[in-house]
N, C-alpha and C. Protein backbone atom coordinates (compact mmCIF):
# COMPACT_ATOMS: atom_id res chain seq x y z
N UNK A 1 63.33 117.89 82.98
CA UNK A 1 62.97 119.24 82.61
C UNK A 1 62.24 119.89 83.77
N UNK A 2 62.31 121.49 83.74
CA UNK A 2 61.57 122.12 84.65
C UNK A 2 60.31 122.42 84.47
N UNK A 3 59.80 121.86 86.21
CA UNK A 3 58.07 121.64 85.76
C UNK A 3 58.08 123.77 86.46
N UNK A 4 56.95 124.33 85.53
CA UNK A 4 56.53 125.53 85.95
C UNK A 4 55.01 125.59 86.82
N UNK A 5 54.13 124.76 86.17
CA UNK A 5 53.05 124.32 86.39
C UNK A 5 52.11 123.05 86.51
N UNK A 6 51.74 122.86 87.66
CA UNK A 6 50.57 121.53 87.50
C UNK A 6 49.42 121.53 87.60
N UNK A 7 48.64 121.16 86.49
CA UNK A 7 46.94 121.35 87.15
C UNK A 7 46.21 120.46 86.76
N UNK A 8 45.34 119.72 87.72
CA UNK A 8 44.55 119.05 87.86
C UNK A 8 43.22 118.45 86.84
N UNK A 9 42.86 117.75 86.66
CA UNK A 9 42.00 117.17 85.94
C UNK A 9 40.57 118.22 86.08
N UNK A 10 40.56 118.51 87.15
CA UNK A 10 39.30 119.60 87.11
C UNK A 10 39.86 121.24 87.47
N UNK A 11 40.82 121.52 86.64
CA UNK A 11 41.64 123.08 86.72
C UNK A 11 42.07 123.14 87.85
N UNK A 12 42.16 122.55 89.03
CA UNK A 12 42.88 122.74 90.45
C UNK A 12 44.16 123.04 90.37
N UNK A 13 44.69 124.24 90.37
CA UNK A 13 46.05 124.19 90.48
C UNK A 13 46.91 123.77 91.67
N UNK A 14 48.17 123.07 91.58
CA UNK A 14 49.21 122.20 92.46
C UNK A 14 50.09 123.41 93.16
N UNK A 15 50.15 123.97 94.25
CA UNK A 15 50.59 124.93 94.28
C UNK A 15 52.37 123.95 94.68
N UNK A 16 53.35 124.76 94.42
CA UNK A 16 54.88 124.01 94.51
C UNK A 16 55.61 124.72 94.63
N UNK A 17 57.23 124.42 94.98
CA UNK A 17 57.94 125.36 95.01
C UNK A 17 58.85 125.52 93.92
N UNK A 18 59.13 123.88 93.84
CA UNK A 18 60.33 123.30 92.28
C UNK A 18 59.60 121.59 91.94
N UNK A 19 59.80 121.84 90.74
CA UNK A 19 59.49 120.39 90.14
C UNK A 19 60.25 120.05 89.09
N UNK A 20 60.93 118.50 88.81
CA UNK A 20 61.45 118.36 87.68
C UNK A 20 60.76 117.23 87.28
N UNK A 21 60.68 117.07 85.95
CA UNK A 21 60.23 115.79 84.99
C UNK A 21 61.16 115.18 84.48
N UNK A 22 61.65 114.07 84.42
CA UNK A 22 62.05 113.13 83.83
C UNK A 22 61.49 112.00 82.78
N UNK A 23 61.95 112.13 81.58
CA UNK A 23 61.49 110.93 80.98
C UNK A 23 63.00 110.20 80.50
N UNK A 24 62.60 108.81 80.61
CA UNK A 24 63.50 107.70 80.52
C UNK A 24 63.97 107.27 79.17
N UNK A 25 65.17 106.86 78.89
CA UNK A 25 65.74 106.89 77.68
C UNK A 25 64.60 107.01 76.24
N UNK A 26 64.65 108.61 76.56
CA UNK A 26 63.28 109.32 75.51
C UNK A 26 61.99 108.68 75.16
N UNK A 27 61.71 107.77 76.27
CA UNK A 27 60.58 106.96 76.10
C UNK A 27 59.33 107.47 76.66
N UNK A 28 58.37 108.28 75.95
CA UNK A 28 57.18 109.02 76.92
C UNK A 28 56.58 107.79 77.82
N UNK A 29 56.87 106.54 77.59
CA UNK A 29 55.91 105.60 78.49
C UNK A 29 56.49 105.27 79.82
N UNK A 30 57.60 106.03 79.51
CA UNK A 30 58.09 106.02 80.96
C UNK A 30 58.67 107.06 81.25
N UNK A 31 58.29 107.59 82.73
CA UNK A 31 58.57 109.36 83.39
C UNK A 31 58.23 109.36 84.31
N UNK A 32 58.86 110.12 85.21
CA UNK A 32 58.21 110.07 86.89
C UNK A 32 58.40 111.53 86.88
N UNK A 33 57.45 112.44 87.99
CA UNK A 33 58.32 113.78 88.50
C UNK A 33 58.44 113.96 89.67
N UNK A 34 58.92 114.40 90.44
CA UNK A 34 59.49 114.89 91.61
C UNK A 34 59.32 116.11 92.17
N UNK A 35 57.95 116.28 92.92
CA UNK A 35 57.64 118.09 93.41
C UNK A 35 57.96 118.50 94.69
N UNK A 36 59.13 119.55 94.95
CA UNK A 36 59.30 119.59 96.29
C UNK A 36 57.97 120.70 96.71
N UNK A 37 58.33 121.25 98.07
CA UNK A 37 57.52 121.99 98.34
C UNK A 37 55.81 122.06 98.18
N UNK A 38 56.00 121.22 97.87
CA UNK A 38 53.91 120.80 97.89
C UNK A 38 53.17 121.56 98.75
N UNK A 39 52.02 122.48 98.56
CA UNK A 39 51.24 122.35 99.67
C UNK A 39 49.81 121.52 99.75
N UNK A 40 49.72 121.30 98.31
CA UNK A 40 48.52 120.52 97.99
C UNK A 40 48.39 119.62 98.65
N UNK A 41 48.72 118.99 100.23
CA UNK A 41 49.13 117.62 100.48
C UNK A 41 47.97 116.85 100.05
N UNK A 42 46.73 117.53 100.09
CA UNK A 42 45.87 116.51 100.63
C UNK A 42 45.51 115.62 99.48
N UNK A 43 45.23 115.81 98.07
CA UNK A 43 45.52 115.69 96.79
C UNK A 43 45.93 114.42 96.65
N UNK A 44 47.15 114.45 97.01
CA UNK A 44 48.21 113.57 96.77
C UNK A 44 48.00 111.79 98.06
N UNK A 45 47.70 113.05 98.74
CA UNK A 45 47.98 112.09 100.17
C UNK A 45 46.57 110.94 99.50
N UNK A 46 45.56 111.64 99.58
CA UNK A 46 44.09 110.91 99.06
C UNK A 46 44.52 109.92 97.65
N UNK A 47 45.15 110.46 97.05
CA UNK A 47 45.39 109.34 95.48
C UNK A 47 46.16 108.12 95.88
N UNK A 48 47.38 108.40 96.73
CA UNK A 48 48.57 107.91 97.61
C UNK A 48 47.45 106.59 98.30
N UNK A 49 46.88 106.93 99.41
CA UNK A 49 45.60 106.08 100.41
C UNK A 49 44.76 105.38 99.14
N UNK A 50 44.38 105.78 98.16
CA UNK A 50 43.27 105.01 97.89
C UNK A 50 43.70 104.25 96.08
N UNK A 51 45.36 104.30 96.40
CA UNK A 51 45.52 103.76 94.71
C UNK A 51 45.23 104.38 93.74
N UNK A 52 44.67 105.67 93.57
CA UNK A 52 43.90 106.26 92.39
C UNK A 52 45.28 107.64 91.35
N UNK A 53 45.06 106.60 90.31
CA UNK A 53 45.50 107.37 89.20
C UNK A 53 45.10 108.76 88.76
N UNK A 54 45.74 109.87 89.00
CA UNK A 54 45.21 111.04 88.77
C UNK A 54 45.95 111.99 87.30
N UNK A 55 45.01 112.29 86.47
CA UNK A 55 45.40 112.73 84.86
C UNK A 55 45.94 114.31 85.74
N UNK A 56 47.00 115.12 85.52
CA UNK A 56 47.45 115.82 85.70
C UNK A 56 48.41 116.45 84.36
N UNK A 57 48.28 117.85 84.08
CA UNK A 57 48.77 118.72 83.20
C UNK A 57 49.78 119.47 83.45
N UNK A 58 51.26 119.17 82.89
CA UNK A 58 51.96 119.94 83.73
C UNK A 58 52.58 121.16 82.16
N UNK A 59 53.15 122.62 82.81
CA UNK A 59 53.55 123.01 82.09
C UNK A 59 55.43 123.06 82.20
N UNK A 60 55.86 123.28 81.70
CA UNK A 60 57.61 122.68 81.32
C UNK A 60 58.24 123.50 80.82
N UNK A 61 59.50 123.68 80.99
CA UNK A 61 60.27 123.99 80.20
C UNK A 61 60.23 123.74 78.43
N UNK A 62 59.88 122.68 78.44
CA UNK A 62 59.73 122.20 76.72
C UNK A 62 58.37 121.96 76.70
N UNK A 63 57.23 122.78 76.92
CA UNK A 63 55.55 122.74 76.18
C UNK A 63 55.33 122.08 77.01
N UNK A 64 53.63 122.04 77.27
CA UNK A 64 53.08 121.45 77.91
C UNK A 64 52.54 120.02 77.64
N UNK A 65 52.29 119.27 78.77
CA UNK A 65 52.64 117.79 78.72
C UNK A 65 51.39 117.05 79.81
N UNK A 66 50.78 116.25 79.44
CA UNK A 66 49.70 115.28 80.39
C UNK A 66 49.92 113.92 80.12
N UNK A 67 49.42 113.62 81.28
CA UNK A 67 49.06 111.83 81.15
C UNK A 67 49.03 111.71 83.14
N UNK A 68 48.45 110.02 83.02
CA UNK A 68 48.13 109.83 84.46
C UNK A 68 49.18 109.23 85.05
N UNK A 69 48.98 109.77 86.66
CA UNK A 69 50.37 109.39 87.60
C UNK A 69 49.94 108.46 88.72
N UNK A 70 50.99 108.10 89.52
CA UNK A 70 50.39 106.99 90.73
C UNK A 70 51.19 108.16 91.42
N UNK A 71 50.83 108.06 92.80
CA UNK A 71 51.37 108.73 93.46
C UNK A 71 52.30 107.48 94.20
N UNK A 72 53.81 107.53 94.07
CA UNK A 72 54.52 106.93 94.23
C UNK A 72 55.28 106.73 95.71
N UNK A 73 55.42 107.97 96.48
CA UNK A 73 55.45 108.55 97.57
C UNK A 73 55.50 109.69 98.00
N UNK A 74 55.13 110.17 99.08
CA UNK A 74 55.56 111.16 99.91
C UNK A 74 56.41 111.24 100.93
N UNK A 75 56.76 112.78 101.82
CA UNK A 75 57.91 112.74 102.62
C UNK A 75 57.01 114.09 103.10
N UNK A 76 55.78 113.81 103.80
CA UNK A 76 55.34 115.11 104.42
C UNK A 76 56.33 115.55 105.72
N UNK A 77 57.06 114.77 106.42
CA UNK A 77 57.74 115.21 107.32
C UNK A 77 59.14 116.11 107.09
N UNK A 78 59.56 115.38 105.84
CA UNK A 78 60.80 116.73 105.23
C UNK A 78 60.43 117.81 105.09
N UNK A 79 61.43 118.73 105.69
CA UNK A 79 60.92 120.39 105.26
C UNK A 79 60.64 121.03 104.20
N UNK A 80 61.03 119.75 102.84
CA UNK A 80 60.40 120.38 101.50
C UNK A 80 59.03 119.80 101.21
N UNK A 81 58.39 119.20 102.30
CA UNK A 81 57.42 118.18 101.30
C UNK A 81 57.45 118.02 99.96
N UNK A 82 58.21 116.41 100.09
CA UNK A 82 58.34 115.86 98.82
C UNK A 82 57.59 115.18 98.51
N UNK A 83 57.18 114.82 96.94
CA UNK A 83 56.19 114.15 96.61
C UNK A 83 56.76 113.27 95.27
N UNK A 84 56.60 112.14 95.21
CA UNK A 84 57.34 111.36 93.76
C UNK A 84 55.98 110.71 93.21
N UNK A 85 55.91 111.51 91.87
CA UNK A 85 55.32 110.57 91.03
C UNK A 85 55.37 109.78 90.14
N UNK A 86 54.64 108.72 89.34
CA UNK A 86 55.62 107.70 88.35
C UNK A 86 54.19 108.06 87.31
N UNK A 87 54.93 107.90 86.20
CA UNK A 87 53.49 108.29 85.04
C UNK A 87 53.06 106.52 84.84
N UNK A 88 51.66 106.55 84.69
CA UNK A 88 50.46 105.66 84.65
C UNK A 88 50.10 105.37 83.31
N UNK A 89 50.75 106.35 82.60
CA UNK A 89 49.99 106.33 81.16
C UNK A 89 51.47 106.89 79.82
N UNK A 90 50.90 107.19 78.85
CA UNK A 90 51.62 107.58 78.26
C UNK A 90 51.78 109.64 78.44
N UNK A 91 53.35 110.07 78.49
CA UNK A 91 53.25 111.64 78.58
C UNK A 91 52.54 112.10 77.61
N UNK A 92 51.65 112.40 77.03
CA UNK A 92 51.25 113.45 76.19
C UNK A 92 51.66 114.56 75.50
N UNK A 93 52.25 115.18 74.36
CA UNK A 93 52.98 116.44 74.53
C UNK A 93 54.27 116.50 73.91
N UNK A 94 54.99 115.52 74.79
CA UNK A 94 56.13 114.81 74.63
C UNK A 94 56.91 114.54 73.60
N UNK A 95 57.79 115.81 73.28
CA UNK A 95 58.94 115.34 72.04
C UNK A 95 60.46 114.75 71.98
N UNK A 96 60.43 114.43 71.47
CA UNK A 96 62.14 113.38 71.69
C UNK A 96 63.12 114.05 71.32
């Protein structure tokens, strides 16, 4: 699904260009998303370096949705800065 919005555990908004969410055979315990265009790098890059699970709120195409992510990787050198995340927790929100 299309992410519209991401924001942060302390209201920080994710600024982006496109994001999609995926959840896995309708299972909220498993979902990753995929944000191109990032500029937030540093965010990411810091959770990425230090292992840290970050609770993030995203808004969607289908309602809004939380739970915690690992930061899975980045691609600051692609011209979209890409960023992959894998959910940590259960989606929140989340209807089947």
């Amino acid at each position: 699904m299309k992410i519209d919005k991401i924001v942060t555990e302390k209201n920080d908004k994710i600024m982006f260009e496109t994001g999609e969410l995926h959840v896995k055979n309708d299972d909220p315990e498993q979902w990753e998303a995929t944000i191109n265009g990032v500029e937030n790098q540093r965010f990411f890059m810091e959770a990425l370096r230090d292992s840290r699970k970050e609770h993030l709120t995203f808004e969607t195409d289908a309602g809004t949705m939380d739970g915690f992510v690992a930061v899975e990787g980045m691609d600051p050198a692609a011209t979209q800065n890409i960023v992959t995340l894998t959910g940590a927790s259960t989606l929140n929100g989340y209807k089947q």
